[in-house]
N, C-alpha and C. Protein backbone atom coordinates (compact mmCIF):
# COMPACT_ATOMS: atom_id res chain seq x y z
N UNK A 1 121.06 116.71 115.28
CA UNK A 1 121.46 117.95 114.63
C UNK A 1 120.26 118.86 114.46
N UNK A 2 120.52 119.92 114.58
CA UNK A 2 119.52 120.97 114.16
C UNK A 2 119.03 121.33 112.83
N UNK A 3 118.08 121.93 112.61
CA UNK A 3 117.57 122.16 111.59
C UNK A 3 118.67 123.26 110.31
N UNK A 4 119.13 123.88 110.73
CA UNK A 4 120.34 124.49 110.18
C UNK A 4 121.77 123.85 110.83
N UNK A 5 122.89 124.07 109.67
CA UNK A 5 123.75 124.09 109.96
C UNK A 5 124.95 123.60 108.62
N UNK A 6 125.89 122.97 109.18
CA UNK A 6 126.80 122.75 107.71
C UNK A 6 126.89 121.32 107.07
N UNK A 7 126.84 121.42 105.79
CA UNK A 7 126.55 120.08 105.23
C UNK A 7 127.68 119.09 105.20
N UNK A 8 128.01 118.11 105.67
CA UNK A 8 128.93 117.32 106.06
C UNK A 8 128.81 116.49 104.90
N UNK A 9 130.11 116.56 104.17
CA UNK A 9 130.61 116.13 102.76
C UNK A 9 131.22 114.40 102.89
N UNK A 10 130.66 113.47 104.03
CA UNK A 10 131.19 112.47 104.42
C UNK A 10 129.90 111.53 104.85
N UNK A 11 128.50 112.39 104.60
CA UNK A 11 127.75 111.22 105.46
C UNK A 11 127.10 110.54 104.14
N UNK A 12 126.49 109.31 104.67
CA UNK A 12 126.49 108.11 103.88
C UNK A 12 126.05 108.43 102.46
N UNK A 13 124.68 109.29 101.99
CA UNK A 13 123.99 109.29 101.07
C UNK A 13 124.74 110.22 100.26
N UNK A 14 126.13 110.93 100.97
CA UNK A 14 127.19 111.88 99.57
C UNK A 14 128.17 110.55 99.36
N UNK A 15 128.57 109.82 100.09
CA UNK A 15 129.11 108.68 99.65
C UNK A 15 128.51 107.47 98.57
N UNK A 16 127.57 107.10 98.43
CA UNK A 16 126.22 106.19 97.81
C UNK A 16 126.34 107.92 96.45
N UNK A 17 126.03 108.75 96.66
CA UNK A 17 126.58 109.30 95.18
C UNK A 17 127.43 109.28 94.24
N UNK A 18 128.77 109.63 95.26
CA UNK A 18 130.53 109.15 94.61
C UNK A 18 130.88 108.09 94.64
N UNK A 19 129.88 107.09 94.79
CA UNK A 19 129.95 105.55 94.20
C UNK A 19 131.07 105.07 95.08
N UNK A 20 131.28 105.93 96.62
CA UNK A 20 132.12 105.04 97.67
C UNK A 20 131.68 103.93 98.30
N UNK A 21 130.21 103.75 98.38
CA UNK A 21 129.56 102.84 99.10
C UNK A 21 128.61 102.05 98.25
N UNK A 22 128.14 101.37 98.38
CA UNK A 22 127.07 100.54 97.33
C UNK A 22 126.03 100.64 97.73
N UNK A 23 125.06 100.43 96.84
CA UNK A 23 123.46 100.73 97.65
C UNK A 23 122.70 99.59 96.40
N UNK A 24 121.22 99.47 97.22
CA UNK A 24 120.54 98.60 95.97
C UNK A 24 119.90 99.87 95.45
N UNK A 25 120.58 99.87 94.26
CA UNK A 25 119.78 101.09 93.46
C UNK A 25 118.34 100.88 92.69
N UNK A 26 117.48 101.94 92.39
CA UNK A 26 116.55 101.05 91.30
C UNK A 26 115.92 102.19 90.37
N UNK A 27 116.94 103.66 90.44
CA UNK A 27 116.54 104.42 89.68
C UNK A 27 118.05 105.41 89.82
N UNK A 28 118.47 106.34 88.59
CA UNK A 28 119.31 106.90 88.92
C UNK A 28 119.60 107.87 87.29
N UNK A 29 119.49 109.59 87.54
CA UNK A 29 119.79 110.03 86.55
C UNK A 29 120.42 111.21 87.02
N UNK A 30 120.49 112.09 86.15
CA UNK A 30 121.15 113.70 86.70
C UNK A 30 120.94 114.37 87.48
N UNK A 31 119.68 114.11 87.92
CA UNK A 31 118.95 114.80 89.05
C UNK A 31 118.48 114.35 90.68
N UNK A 32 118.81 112.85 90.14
CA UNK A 32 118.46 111.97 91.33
C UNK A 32 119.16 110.73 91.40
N UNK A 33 118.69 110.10 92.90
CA UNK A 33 118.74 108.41 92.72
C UNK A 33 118.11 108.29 94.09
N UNK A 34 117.47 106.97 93.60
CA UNK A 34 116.71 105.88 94.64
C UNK A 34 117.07 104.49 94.93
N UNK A 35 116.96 104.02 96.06
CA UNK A 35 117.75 102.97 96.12
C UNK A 35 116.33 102.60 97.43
N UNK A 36 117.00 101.42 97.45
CA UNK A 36 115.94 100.62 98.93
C UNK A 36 116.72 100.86 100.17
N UNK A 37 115.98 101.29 100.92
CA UNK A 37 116.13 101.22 102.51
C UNK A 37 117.35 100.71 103.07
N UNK A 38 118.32 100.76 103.58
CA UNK A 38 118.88 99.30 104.44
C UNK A 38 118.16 98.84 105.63
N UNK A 39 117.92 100.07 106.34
CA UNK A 39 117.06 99.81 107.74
C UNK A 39 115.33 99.70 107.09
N UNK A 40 114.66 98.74 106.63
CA UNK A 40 113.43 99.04 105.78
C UNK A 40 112.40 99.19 106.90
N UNK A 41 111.24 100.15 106.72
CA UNK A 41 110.01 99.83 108.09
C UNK A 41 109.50 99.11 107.12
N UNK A 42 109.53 98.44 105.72
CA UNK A 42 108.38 97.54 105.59
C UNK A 42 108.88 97.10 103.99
N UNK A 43 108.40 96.23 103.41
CA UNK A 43 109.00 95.60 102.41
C UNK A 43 108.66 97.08 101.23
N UNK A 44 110.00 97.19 100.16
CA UNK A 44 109.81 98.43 98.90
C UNK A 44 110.22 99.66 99.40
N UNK A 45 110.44 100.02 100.98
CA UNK A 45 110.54 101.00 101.35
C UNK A 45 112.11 101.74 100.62
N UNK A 46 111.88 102.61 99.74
CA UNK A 46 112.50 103.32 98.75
C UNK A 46 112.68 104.39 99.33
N UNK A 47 114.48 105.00 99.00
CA UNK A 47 114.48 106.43 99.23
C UNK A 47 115.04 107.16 97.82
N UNK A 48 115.05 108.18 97.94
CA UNK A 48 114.73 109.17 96.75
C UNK A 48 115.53 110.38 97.19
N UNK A 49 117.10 110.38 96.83
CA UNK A 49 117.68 111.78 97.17
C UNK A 49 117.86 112.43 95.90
N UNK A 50 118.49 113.61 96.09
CA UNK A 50 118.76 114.45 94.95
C UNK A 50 120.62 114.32 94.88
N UNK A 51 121.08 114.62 93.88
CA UNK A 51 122.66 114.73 93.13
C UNK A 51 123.39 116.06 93.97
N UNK A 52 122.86 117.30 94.32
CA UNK A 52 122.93 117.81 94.53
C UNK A 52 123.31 117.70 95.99
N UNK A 53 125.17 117.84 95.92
CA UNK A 53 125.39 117.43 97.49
C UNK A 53 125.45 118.22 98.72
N UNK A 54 124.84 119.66 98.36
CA UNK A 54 124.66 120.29 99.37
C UNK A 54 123.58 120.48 100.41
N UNK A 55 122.56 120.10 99.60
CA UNK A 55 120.88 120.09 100.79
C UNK A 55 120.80 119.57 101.66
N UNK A 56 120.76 119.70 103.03
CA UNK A 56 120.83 118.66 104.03
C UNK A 56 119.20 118.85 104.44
N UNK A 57 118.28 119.52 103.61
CA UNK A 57 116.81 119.13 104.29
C UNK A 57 116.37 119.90 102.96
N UNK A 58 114.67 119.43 103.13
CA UNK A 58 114.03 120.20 101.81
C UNK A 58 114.51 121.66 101.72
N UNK A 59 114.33 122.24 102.83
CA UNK A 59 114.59 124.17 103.10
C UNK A 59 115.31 124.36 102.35
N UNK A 60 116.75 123.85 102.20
CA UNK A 60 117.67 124.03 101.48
C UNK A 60 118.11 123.61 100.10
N UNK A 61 116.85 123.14 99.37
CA UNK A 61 117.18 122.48 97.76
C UNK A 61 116.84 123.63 97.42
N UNK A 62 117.18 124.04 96.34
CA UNK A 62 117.39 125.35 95.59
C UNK A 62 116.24 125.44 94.71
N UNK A 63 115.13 126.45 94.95
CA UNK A 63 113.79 126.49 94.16
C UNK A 63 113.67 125.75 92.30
N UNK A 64 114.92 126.17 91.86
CA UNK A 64 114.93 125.59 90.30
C UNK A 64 115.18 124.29 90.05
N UNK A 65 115.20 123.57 91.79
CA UNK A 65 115.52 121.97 91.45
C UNK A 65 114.52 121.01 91.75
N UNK A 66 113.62 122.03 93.23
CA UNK A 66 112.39 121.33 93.37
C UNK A 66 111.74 120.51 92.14
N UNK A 67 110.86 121.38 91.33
CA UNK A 67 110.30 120.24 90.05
C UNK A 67 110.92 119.45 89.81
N UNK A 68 111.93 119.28 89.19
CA UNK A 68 112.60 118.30 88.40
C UNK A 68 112.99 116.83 89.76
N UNK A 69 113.15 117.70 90.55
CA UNK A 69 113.76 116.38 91.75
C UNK A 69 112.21 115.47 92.12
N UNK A 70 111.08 116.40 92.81
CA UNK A 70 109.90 116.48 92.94
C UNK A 70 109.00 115.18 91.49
N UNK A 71 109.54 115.36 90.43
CA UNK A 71 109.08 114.65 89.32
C UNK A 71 109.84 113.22 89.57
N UNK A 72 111.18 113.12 89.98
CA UNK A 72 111.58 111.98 90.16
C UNK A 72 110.99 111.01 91.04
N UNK A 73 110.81 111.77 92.24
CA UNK A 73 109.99 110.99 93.70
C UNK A 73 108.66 110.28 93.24
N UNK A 74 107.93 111.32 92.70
CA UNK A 74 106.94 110.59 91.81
C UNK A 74 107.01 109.38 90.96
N UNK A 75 108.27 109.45 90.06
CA UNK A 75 108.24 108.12 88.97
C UNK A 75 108.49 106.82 90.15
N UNK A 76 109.50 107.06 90.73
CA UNK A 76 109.80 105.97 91.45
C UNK A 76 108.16 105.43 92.58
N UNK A 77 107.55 106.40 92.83
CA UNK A 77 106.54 105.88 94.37
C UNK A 77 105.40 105.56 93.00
N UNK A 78 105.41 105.60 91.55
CA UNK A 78 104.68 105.10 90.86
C UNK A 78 105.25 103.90 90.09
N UNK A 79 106.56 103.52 90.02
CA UNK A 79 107.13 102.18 89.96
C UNK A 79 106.72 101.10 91.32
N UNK A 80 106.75 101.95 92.23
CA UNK A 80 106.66 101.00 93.44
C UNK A 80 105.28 100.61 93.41
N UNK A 81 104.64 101.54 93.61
CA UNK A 81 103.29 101.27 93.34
C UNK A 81 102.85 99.85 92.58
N UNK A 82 103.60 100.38 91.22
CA UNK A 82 103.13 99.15 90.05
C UNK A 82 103.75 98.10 90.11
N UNK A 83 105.01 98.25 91.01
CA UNK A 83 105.65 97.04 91.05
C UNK A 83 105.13 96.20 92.59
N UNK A 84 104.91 96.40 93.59
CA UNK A 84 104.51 95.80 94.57
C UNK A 84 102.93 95.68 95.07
N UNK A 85 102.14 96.74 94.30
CA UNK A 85 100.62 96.55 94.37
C UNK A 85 100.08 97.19 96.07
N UNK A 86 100.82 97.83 96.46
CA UNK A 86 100.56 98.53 97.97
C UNK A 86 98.63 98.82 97.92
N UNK A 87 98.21 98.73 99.29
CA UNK A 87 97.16 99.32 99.19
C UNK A 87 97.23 100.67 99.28
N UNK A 88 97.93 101.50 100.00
CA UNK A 88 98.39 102.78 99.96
C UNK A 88 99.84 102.93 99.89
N UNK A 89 100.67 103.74 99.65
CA UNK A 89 101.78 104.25 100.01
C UNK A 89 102.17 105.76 100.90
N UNK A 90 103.12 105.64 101.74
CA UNK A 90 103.18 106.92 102.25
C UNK A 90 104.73 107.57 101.55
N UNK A 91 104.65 108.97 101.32
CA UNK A 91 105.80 109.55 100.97
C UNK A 91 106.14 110.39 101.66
N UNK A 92 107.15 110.40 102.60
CA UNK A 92 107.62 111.32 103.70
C UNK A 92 108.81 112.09 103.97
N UNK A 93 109.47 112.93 104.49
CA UNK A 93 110.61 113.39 104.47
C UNK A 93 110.88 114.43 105.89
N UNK A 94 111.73 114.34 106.12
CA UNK A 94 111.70 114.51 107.66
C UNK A 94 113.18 115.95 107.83
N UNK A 95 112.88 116.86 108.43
CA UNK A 95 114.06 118.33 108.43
C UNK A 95 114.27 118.59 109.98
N UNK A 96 115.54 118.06 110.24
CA UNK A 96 116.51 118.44 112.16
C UNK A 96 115.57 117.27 112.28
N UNK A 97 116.87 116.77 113.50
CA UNK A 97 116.62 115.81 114.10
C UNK A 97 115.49 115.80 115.13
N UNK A 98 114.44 116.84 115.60
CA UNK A 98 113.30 117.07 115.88
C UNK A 98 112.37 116.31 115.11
N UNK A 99 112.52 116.45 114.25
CA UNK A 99 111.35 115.98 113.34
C UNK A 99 112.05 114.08 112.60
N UNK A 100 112.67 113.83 113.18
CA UNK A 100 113.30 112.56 112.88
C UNK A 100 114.07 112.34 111.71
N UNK A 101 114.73 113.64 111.14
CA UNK A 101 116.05 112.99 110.57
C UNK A 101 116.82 112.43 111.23
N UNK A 102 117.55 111.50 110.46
CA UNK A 102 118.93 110.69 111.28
C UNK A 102 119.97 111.15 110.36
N UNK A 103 119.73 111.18 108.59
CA UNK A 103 120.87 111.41 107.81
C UNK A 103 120.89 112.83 107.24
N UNK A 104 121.71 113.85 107.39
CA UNK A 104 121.18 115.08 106.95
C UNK A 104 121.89 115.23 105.34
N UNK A 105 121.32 114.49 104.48
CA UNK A 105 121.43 114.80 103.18
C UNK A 105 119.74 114.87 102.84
N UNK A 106 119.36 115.64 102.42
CA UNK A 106 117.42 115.40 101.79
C UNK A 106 117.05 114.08 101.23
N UNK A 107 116.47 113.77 101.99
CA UNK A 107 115.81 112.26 101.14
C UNK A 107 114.53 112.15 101.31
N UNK A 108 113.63 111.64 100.63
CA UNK A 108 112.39 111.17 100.44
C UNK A 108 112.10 109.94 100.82
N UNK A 109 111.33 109.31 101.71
CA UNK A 109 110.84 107.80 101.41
C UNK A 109 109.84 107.74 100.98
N UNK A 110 109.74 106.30 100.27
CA UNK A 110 108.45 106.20 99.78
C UNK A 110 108.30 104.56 100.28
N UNK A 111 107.05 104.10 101.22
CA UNK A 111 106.83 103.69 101.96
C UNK A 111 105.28 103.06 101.65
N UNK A 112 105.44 101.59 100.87
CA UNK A 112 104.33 100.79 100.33
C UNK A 112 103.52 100.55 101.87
N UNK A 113 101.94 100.55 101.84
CA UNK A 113 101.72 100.11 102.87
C UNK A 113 100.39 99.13 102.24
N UNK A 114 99.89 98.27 103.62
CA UNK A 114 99.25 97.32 103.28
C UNK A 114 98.21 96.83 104.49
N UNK A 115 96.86 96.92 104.01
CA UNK A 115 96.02 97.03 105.05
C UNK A 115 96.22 95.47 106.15
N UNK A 116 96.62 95.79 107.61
CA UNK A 116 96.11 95.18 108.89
C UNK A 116 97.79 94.72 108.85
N UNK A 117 99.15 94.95 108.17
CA UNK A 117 99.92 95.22 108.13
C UNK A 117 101.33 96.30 108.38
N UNK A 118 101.42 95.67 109.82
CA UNK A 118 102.49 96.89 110.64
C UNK A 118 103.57 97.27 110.02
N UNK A 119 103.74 98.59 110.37
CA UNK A 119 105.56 99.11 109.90
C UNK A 119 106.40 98.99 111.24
N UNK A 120 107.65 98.83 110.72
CA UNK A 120 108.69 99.17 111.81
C UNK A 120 108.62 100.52 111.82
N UNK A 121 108.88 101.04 113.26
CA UNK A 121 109.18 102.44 113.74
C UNK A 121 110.29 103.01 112.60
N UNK A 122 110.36 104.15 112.28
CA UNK A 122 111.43 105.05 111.64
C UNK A 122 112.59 104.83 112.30
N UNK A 123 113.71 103.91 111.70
CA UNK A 123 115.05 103.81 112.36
C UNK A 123 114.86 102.95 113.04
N UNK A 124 114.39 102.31 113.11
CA UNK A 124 113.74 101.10 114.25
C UNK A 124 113.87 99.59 114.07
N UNK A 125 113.99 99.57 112.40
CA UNK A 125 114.29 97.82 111.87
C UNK A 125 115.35 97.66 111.97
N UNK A 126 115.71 95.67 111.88
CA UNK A 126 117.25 95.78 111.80
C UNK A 126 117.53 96.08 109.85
N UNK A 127 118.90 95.83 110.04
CA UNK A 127 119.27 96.12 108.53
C UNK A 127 118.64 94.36 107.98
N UNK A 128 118.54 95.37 106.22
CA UNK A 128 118.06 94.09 105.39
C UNK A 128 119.32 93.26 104.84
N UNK A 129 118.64 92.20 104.76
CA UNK A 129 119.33 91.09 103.88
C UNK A 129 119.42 91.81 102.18
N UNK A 130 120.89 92.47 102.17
CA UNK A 130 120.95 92.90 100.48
C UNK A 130 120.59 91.69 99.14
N UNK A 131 120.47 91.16 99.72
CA UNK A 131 119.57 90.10 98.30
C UNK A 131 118.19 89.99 98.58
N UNK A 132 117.80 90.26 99.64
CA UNK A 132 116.28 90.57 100.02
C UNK A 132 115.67 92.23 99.14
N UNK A 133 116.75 92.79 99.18
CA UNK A 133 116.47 94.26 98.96
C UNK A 133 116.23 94.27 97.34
N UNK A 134 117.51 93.51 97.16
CA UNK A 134 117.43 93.05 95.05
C UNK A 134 116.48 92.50 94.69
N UNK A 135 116.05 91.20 95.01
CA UNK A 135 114.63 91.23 94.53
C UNK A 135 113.45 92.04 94.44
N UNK A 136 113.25 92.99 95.25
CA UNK A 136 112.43 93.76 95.34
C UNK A 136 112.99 95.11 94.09
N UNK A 137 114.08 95.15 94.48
CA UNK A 137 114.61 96.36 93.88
C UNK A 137 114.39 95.65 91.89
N UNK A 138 114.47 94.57 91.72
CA UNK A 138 114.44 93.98 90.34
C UNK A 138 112.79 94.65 90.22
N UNK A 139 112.02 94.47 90.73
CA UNK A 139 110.62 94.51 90.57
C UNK A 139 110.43 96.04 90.04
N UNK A 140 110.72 97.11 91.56
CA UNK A 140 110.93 98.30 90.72
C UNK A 140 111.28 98.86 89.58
N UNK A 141 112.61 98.54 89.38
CA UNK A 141 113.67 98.53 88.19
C UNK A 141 112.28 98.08 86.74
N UNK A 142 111.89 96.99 87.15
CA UNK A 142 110.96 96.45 85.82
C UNK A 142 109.70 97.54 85.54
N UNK A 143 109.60 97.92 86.87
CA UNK A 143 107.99 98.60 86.71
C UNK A 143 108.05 100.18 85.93
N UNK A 144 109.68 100.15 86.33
CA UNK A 144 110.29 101.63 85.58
C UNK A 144 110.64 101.59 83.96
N UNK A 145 110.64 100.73 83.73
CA UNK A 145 110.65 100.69 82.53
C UNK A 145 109.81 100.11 81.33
């Protein structure tokens, strides 16, 4: 898909909002929610969308939501942080399928990394074991609070 166009009220991450689909969650308020990966490039790999079901890329979140959404991405890639001990983390976000979106709702990853320790390619792992994802996701969850 291109960088513009119309926001499709059916793809996965507006579903994982209206609580049609399940996700491992490990943060979630008025403004946001984060949940773990299914396809993970690497263990903690967290995403971070906004409530707001119209944005299908940053361009399009509405200037008065940036901060507040922007503040969320943060708590969580500083739960992860504290909860998994990364030597670095990367936080990334990707607009049209040029630039490697696959899901066009806005999401953030946040992406523990760990020195001499490979990632899977973007879109590239298989799916996780959802009790693999919960443990990890328990860790977060703890570090958040």
């Amino acid at each position: 898909m291109s960088l513009h166009g119309t926001y499709d009220d059916d793809n996965i991450f507006a579903k994982i909002i209206r609580g049609e689909i399940p996700a491992v969650k490990v943060y979630e308020d008025d403004v946001a929610i984060a949940f773990m990966d299914l396809f993970p490039q690497g263990e903690g790999h967290t995403l971070v969308i906004p409530k707001i079901p119209k944005a299908r890329n940053f361009l399009e979140l509405p200037g008065d939501y940036i901060g507040s959404f922007m503040q969320r991405v943060q708590t969580v890639a500083k739960a992860v942080e504290a909860a998994l001990k990364p030597d670095g983390i990367v936080i990334t976000q990707f607009n049209g399928a040029p630039a490697g979106q696959t899901v066009y709702h806005l999401h953030f990853h946040i992406i523990p990394r760990w020195e001499g320790k490979q990632l899977a390619g973007h879109g590239q792992s298989g799916q996780a074991d959802p009790d693999d994802l919960e443990k990890v996701a328990v860790r977060i969850r703890e570090a958040l609070s």
